[in-house]
Protein backbone atom coordinates (compact mmCIF):
# COMPACT_ATOMS: atom_id res chain seq x y z
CA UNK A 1 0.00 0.00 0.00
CA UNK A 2 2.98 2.83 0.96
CA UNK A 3 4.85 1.74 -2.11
CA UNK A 4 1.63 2.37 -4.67
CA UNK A 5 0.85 5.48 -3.05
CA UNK A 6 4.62 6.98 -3.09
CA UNK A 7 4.34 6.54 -6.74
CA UNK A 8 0.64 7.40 -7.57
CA UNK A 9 0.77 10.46 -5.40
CA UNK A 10 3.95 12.00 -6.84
CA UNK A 11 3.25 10.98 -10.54
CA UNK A 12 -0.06 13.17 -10.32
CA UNK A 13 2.07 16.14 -9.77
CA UNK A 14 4.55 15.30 -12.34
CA UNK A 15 4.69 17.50 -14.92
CA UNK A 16 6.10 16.94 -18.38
CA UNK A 17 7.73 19.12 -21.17
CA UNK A 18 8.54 18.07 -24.28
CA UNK A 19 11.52 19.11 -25.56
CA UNK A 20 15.68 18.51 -25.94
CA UNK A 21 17.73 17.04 -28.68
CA UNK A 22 18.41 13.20 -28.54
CA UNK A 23 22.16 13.20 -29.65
CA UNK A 24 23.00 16.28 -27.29
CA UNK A 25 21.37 14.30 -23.76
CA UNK A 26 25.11 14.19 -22.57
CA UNK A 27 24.30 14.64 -18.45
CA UNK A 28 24.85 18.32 -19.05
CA UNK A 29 23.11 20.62 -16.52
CA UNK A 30 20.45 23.29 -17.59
CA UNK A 31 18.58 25.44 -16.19
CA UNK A 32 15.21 27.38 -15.72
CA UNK A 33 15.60 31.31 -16.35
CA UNK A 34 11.98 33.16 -15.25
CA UNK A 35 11.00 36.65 -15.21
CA UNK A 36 8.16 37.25 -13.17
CA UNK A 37 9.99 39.61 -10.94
CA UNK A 38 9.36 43.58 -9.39
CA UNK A 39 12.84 43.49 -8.89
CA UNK A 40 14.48 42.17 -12.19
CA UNK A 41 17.88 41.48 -12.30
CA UNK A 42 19.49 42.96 -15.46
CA UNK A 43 19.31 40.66 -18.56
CA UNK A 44 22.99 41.27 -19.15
CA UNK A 45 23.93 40.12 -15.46
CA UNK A 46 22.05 36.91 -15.63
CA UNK A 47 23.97 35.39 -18.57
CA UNK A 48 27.25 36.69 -16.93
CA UNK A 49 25.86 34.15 -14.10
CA UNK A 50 24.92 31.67 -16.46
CA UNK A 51 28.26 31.41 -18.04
CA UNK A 52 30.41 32.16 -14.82
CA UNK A 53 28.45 28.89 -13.40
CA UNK A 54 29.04 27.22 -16.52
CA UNK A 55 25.50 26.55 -17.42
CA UNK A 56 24.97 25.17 -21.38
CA UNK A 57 20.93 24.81 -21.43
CA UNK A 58 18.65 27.41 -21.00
CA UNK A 59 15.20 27.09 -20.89
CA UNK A 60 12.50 30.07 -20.85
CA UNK A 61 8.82 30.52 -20.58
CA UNK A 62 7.81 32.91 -23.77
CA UNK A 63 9.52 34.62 -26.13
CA UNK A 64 10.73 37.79 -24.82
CA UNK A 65 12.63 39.25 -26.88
CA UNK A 66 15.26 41.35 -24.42
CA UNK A 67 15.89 38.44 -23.18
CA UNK A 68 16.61 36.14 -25.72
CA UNK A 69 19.02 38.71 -27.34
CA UNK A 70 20.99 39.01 -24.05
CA UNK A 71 22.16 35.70 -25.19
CA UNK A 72 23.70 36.58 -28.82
CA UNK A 73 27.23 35.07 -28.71
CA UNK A 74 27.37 33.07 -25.98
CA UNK A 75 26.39 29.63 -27.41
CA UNK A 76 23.89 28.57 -24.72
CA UNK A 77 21.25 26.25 -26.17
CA UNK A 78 17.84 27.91 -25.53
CA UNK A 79 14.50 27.14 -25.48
CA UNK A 80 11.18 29.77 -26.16
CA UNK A 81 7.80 29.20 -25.86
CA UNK A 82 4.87 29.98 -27.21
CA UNK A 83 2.05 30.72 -24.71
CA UNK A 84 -1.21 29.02 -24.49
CA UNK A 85 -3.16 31.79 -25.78
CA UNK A 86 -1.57 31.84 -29.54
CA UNK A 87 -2.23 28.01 -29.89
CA UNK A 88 -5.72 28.52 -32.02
CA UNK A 89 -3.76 30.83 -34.43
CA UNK A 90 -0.89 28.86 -34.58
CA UNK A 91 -2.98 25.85 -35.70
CA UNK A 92 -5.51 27.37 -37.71
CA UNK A 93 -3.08 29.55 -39.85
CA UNK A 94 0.25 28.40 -41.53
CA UNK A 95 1.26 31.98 -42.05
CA UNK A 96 1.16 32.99 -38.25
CA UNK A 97 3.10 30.20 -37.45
CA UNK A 98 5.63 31.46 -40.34
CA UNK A 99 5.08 34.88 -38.87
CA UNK A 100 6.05 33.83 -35.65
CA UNK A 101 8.83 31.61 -36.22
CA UNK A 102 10.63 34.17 -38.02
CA UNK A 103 10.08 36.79 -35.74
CA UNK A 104 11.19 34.72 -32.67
CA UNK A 105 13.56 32.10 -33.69
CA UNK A 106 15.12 32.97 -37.30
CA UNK A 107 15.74 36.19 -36.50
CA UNK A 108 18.13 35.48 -33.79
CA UNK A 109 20.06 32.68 -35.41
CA UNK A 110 23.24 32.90 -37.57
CA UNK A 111 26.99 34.13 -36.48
CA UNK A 112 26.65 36.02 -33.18
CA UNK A 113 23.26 35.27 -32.43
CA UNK A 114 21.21 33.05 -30.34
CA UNK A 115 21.64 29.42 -30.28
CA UNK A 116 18.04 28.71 -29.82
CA UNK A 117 17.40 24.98 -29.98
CA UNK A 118 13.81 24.10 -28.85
CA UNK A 119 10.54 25.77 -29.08
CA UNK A 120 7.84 24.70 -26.99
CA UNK A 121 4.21 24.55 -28.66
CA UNK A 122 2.02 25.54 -25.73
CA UNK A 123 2.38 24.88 -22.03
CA UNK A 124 0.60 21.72 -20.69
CA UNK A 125 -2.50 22.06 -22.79
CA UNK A 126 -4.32 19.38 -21.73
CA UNK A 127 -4.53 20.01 -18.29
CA UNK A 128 -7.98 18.61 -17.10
CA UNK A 129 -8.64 22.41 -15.57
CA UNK A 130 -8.79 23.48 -19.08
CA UNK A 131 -11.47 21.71 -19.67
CA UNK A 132 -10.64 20.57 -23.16
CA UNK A 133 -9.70 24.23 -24.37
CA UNK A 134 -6.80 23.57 -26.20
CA UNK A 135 -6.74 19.62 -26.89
CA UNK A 136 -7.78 20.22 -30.60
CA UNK A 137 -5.36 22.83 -31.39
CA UNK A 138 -2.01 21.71 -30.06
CA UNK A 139 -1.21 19.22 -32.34
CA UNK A 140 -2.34 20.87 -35.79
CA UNK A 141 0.19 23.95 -33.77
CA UNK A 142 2.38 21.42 -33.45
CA UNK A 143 2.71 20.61 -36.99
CA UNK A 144 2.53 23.79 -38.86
CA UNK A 145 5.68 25.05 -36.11
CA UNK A 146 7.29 21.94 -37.35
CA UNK A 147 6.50 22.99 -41.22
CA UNK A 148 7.29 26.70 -40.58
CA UNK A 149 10.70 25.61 -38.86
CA UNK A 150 11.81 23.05 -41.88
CA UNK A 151 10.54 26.07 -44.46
CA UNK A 152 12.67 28.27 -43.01
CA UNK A 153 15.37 25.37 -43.29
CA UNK A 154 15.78 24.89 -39.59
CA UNK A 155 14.07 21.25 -39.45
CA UNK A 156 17.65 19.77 -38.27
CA UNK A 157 18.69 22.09 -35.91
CA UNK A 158 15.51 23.94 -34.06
CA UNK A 159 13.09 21.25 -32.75
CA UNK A 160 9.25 21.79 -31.93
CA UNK A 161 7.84 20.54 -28.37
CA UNK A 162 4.90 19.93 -26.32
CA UNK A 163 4.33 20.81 -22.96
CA UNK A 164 2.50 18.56 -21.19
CA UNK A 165 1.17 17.70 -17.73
CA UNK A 166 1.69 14.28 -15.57
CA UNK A 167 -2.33 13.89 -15.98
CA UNK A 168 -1.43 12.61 -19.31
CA UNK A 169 -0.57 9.58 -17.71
CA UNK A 170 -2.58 6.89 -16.02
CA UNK A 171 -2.54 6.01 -12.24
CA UNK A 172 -1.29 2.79 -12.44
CA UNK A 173 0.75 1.08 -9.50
CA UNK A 174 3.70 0.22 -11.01
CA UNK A 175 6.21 2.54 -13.14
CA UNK A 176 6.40 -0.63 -15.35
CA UNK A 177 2.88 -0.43 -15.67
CA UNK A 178 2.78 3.55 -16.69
CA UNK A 179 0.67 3.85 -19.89
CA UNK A 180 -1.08 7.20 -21.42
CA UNK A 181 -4.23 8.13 -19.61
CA UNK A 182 -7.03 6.20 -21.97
CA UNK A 183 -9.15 9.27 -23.19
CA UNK A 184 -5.37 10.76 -24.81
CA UNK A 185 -3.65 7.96 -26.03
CA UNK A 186 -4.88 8.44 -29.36
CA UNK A 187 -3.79 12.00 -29.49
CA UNK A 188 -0.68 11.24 -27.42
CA UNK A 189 0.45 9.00 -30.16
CA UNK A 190 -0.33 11.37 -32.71
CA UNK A 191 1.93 13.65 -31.07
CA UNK A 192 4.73 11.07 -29.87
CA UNK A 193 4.94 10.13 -33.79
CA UNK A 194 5.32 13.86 -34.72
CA UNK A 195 8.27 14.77 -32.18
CA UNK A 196 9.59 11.28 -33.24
CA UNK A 197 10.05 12.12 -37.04
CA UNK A 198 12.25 14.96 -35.59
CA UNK A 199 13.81 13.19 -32.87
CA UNK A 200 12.91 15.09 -30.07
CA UNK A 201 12.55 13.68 -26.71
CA UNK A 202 10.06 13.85 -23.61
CA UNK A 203 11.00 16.38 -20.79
CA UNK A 204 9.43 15.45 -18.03
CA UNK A 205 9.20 17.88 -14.62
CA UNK A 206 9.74 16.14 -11.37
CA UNK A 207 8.57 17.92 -7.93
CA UNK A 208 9.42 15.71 -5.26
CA UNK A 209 8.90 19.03 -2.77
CA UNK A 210 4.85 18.95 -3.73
CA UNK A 211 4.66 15.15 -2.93
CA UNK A 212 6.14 16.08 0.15
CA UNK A 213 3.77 19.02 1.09
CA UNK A 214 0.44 18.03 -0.65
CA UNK A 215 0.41 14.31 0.27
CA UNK A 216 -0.72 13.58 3.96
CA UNK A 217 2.13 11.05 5.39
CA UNK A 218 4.10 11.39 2.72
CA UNK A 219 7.94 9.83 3.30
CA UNK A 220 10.42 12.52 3.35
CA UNK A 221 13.17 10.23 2.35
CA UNK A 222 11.39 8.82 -0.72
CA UNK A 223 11.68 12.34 -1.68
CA UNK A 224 15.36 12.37 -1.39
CA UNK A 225 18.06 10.31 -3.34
CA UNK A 226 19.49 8.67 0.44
CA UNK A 227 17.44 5.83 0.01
CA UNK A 228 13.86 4.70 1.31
CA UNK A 229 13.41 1.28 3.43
CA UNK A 230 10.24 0.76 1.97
CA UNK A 231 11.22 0.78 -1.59
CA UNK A 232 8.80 0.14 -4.31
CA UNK A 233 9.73 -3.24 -6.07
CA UNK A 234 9.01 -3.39 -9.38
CA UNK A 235 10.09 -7.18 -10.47
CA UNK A 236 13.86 -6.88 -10.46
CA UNK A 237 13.83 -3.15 -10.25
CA UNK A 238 13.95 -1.72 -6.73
CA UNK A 239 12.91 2.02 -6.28
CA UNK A 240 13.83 3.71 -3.59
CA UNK A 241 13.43 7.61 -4.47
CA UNK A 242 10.37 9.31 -6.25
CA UNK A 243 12.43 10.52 -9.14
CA UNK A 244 13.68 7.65 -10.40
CA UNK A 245 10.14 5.82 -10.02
CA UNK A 246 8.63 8.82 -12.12
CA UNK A 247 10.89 9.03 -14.44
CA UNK A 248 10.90 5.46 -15.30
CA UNK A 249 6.96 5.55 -15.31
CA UNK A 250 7.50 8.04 -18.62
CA UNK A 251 9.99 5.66 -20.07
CA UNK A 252 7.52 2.82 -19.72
CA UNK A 253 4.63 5.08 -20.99
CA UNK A 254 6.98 5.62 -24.26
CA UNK A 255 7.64 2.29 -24.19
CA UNK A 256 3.98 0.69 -24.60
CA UNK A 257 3.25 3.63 -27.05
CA UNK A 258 5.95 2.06 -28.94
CA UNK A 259 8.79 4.31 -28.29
CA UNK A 260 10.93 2.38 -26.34
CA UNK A 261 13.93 4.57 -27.20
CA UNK A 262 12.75 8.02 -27.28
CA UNK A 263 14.92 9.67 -24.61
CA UNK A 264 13.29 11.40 -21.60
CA UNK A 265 15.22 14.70 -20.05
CA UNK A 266 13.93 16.49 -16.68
CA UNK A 267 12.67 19.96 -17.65
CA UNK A 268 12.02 21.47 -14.07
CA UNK A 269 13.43 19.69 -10.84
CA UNK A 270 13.90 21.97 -7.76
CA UNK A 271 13.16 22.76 -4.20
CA UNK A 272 12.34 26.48 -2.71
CA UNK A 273 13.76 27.83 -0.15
CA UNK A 274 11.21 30.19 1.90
CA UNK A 275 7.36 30.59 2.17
CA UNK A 276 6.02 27.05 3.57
CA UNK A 277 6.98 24.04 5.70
CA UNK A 278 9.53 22.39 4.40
CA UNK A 279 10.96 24.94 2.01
CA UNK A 280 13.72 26.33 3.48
CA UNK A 281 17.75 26.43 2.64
CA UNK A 282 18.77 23.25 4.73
CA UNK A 283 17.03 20.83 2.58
CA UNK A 284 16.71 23.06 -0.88
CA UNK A 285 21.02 22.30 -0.52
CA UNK A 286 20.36 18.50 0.69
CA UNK A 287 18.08 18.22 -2.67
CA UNK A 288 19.81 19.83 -5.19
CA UNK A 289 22.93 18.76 -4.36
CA UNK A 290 22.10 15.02 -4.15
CA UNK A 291 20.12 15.29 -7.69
CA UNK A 292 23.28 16.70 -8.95
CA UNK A 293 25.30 13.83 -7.83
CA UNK A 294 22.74 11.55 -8.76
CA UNK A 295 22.02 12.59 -12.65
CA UNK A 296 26.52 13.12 -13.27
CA UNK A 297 27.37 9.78 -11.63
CA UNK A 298 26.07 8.11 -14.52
CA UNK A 299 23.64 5.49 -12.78
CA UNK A 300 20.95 6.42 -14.02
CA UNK A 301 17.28 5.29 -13.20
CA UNK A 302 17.02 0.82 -13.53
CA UNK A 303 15.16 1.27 -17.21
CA UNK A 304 17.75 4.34 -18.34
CA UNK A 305 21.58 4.12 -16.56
CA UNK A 306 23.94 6.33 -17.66
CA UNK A 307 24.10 10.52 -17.09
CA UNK A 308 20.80 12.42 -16.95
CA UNK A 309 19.66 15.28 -18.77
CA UNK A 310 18.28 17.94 -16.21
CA UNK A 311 17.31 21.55 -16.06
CA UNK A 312 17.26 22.64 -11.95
CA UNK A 313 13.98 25.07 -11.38
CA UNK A 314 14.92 27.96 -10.67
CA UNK A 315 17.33 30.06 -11.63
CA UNK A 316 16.80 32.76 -9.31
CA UNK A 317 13.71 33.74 -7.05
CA UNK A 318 10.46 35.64 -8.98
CA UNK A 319 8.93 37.90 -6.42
CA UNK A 320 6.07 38.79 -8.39
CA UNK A 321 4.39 35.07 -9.01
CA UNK A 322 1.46 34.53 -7.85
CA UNK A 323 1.15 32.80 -4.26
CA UNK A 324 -2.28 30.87 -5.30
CA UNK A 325 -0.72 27.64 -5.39
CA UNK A 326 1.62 28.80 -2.09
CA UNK A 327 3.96 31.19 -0.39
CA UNK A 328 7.09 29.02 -1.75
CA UNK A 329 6.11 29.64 -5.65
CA UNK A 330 8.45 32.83 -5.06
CA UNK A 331 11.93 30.87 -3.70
CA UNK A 332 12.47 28.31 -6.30
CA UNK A 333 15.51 29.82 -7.24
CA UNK A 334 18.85 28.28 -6.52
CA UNK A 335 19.99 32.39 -6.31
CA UNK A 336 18.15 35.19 -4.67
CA UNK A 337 16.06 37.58 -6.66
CA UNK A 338 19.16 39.88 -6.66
CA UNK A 339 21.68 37.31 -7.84
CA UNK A 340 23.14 36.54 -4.32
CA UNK A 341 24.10 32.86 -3.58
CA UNK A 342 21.63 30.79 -1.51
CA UNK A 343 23.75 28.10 -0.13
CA UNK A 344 26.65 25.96 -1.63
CA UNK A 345 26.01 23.81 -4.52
CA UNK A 346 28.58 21.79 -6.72
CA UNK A 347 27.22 21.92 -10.30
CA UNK A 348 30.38 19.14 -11.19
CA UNK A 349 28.32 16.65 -8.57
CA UNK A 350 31.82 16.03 -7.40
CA UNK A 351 32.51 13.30 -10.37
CA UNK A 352 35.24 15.98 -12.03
CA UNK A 353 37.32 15.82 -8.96
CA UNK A 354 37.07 19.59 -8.59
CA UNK A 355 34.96 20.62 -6.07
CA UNK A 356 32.64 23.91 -7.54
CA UNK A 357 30.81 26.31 -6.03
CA UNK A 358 28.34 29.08 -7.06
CA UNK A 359 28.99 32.33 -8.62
CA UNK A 360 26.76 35.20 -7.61
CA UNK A 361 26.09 38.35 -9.81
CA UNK A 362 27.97 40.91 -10.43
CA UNK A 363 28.26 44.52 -10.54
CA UNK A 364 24.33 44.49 -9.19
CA UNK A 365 22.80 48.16 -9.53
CA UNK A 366 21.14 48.02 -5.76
CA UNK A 367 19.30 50.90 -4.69
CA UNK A 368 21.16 52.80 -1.62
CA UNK A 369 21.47 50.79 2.04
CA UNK A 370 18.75 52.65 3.38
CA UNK A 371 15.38 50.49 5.10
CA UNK A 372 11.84 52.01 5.48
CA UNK A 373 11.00 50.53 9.07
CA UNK A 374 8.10 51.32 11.45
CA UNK A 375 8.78 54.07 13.72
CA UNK A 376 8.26 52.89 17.40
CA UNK A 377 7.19 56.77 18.57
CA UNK A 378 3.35 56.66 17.00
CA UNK A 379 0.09 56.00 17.40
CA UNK A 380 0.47 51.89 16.67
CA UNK A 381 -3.04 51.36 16.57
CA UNK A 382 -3.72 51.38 12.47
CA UNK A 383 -0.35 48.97 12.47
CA UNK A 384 -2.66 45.94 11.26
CA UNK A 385 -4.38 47.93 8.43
CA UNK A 386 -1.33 49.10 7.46
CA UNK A 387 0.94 45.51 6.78
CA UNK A 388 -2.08 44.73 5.03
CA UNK A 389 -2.03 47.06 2.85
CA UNK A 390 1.74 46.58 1.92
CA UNK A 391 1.51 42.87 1.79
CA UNK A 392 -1.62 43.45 -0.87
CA UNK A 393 1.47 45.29 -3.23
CA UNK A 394 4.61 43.79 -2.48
CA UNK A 395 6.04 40.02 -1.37
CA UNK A 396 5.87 38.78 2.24
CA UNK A 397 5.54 35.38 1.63
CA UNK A 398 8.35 34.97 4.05
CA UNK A 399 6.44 36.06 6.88
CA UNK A 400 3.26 33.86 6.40
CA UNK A 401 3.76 30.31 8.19
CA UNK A 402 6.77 28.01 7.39
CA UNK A 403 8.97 30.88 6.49
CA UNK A 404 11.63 32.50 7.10
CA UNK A 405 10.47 35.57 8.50
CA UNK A 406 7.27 33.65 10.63
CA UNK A 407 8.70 34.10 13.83
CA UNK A 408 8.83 38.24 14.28
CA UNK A 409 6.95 40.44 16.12
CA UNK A 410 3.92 42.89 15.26
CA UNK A 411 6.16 45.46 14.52
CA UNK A 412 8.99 43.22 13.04
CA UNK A 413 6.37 42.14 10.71
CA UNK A 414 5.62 45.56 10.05
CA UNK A 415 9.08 46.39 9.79
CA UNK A 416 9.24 43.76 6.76
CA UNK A 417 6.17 44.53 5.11
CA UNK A 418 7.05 48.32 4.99
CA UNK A 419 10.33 47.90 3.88
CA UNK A 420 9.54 45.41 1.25
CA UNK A 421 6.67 47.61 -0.66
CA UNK A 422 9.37 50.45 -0.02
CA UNK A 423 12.72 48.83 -2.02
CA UNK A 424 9.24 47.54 -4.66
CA UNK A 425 8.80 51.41 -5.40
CA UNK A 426 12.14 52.33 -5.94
CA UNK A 427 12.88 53.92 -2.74
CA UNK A 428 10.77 56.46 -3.04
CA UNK A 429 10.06 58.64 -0.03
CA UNK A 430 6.67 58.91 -0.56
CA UNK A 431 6.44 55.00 -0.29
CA UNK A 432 7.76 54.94 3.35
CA UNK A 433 5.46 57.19 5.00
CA UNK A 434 1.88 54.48 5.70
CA UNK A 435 0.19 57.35 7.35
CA UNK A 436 3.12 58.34 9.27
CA UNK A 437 3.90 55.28 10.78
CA UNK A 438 7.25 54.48 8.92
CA UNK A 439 10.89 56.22 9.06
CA UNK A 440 14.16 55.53 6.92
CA UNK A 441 16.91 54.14 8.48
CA UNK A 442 20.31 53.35 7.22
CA UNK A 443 20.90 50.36 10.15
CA UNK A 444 20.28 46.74 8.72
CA UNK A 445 17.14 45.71 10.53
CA UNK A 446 17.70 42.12 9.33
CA UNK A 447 16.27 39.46 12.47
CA UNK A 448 18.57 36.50 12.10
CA UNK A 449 17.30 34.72 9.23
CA UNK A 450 14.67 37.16 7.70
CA UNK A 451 16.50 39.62 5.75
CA UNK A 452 15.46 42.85 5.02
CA UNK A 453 16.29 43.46 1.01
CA UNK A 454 17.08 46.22 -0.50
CA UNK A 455 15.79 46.63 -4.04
CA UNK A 456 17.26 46.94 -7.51
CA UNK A 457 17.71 50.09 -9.47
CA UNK A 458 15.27 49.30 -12.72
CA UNK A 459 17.02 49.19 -16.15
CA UNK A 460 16.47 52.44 -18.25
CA UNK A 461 13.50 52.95 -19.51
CA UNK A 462 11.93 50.20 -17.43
CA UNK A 463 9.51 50.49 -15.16
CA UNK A 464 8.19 48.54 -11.80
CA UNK A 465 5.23 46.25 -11.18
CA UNK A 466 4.01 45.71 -8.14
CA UNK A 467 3.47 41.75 -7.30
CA UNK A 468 0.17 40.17 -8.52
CA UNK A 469 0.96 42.38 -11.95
CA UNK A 470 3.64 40.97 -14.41
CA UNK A 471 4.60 42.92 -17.36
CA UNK A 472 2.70 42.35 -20.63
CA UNK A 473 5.55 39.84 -21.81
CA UNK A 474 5.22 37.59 -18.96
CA UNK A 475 1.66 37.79 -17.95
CA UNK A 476 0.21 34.84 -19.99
CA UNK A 477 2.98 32.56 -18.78
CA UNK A 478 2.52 33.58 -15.28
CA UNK A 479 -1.09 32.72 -15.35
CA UNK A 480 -0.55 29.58 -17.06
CA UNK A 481 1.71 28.82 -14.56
CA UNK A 482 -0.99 29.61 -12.16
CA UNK A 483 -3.28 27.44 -13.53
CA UNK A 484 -0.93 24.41 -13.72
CA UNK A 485 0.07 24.86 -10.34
CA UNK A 486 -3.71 25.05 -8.81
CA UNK A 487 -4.33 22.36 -11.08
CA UNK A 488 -1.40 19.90 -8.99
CA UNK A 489 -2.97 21.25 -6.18
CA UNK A 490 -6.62 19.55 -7.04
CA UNK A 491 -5.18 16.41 -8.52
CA UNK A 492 -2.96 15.90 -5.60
CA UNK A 493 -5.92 16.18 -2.99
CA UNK A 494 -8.19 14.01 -5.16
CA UNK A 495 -5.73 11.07 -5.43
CA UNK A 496 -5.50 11.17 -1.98
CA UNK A 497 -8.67 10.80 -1.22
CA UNK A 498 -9.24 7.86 -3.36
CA UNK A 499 -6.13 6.54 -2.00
CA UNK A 500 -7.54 6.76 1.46
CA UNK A 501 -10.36 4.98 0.86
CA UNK A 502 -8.89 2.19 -0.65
């Protein structure tokens, strides 16, 4: 019964991308580069990270344009997107997808430009919260991507995916049992055969952090890579972490679709740091670092051995998402927000002999070391009104239960909440006032492990958003990101209720 459920419970909140190049699934490390952020950290700053930290795979959620030019020269295999919301005209009309493709891919290519590699057709579109919306259109998108990318005589070298959800898959026991979920498999083999004929692989997203949370009695070390002593055993093949009984659920899904060989790569695998139980630096290290060691070592899952293809989720933190599916959808990144190292992490998984470490950002335009903090000497009484206010327009996830900042005072809290909407709006005096309640100081007000930021000077030209309201570029994949997450969140509770009653 424990060893169905580990697998059941974590495969609902699997979710899959399709996506990377079969001949170039070497064990190199990629990873996830999001936007969603009042605070951005300059475009040019983030590659400097990437390529200090010797990152080769990049993967984004749209096709923002600043951003994928940031990249020209560097050689770093990237991946765009196109949202949700562009799928109907994408499969209804050959010449958008032309359109599109040249304006986002071909466009960027050639001596000095972007080495984009992959571009994902949608993002999960056949979720079961979409109620059917985009089922019909993904795979015509699908193909006319694929026709506009061999027109433009890229059908070698730029390869057209699907993202896709976990709920693609059935709930069977086993992972050698793992098939496509019945009312899909028709389409799913429609659109298996088409990434086939270009050799593109599955990319499947493991979260063993939303098993953990989401899934009453859940085994912590099942969600680790230290080994579980109630393994699930699979015939000869013994399981004794999450991720390798997920992953090798895909490959047997492939397999009785008659793909034996297609090659799955991870997509998304993480752990956040702040905003929940759970989520906090001592076991965001423990996890990454062990799934680093685990995909270079070169053992593999039992159905794949060798190195793993993986992209870590996230880059750095994105205090703008929105906290609907919880406080930690902010602190996935393995860097802060402003580019600061989180905790040590060796990227070699200690298989080079050369033990590696992080490289934070450089040359980071902070605002000055100044703190907008309540100011003990007034009326207190409108304090409540007042965090609530600032919390409405700014991030204080890591005051909410679980998080870093949970254990301050009324005033600490205040303290944080002030300060935080204060570095949101660019220092600005009139943002530190809150009916005369607040003061500017120039001391660190930092508690022990709740640090008070200070914000980034915006790039010119650029404004601010306030949390809750992503730029234009990045608003569709923030609330399809939403949607996915809220969507884990149902599935997870339903399975384990039927679970339960078993």
């Amino acid at each position: 019964m424990a060893r169905r459920w580990g697998l059941i419970s974590f495969l609902v909140v699997v979710v899959c991308l399709v996506g990377w190049k079969v001949e170039l699934a070497s064990g190199e490390l990629g990873v996830n580069w999001g936007t969603i952020s009042s605070d951005p950290l300059p475009n040019n700053i983030v590659v400097q990270m990437l390529l200090d930290n010797k990152f080769v795979k990049v993967k984004l959620f749209d096709a923002n344009s600043d951003v994928i030019s940031s990249m020209k020269g560097t050689n770093l295999e990237v991946m765009v997107a196109i949202t949700n919301d562009m799928l109907a005209t994408m499969a209804t009309s050959t010449d958008a997808a032309a359109a599109w493709v040249k304006q986002n891919v071909t466009a960027y290519l050639g001596n000095g430009g972007v080495n984009i590699k992959y571009v994902a057709v949608g993002n999960e579109p056949f979720l079961n919260g979409y109620n059917g919306k985009y089922v019909d259109a993904t795979l015509p998108a699908l193909k006319n991507i694929q026709a506009a990318l061999a027109a433009a005589g890229l059908v070698d070298t730029v390869k057209a995916v699907v993202p896709c959800n976990a709920d693609i898959l059935g709930s069977q026991p086993l992972p050698s049992q793992q098939t496509f979920r019945s009312d899909l498999a028709p389409l799913m083999l429609q659109i298996v055969a088409a990434l086939d004929s270009t050799k593109s692989p599955f990319v499947v997203n493991l979260y063993p952090f939303l098993s953990l949370v989401l899934t009453t009695n859940f085994p912590i070390d099942f969600a680790f890579f230290t080994g579980y002593n109630t393994p699930i055993i699979d015939g000869t093949r013994v399981y004794s972490n999450v991720f390798d009984a997920s992953y090798d659920g895909l490959v047997s899904a492939l397999s009785s679709a008659g793909y034996p060989n297609m090659l799955v790569s991870v997509g998304e695998i993480g752990w956040p740091t702040d905003g929940a139980n759970y989520a906090n630096i001592s076991l965001a290290q423990k996890f990454n670092q062990q799934l680093v060691n685990h995909l270079e070592s070169g053992v593999g899952t039992p159905l794949r051995p060798g190195k793993l293809e993986a992209y870590v989720f996230s880059l750095l933190d994105e205090n703008a998402k929105s906290t609907l599916p919880g406080n930690f959808e902010r602190h996935w990144g393995v860097f802060n927000f402003d580019g600061s190292v989180k905790y040590p992490l060796d990227l070699t998984g200690g298989v080079s002999g050369a033990q590696t470490q992080l490289i934070g950002s450089k040359n980071v335009p902070y605002f000055p070391n100044q703190w907008c903090v309540v100011n003990p000497n007034k009326d207190l009484s409108t304090l409540p009104a007042n965090i609530e206010y600032a919390c409405a327009h700014a991030d204080c996830t890591p005051l909410y239960a679980g998080g870093s900042c949970s254990g301050l005072t009324l005033v600490q809290n205040a303290s944080y909440a002030f300060n935080t909407y204060y570095q949101f709006n660019s220092q600005l005096q009139s943002s530190c006032d809150f009916t005369g309640l607040a003061q500017v100081v120039t001391t660190d007000p930092s508690v022990g492990t709740c640090k008070f930021v200070i914000g980034l000077k915006p790039a010119t030209g650029s404004t601010i958003a306030p949390p809750g309201a992503p730029s234009s570029a990045n608003s569709g994949a923030s609330l399809q990101a939403d949607l996915r997450m809220l969507v884990i969140f149902v599935a997870v509770v339903v399975v384990n209720s039927c679970l339960l009653l078993e």
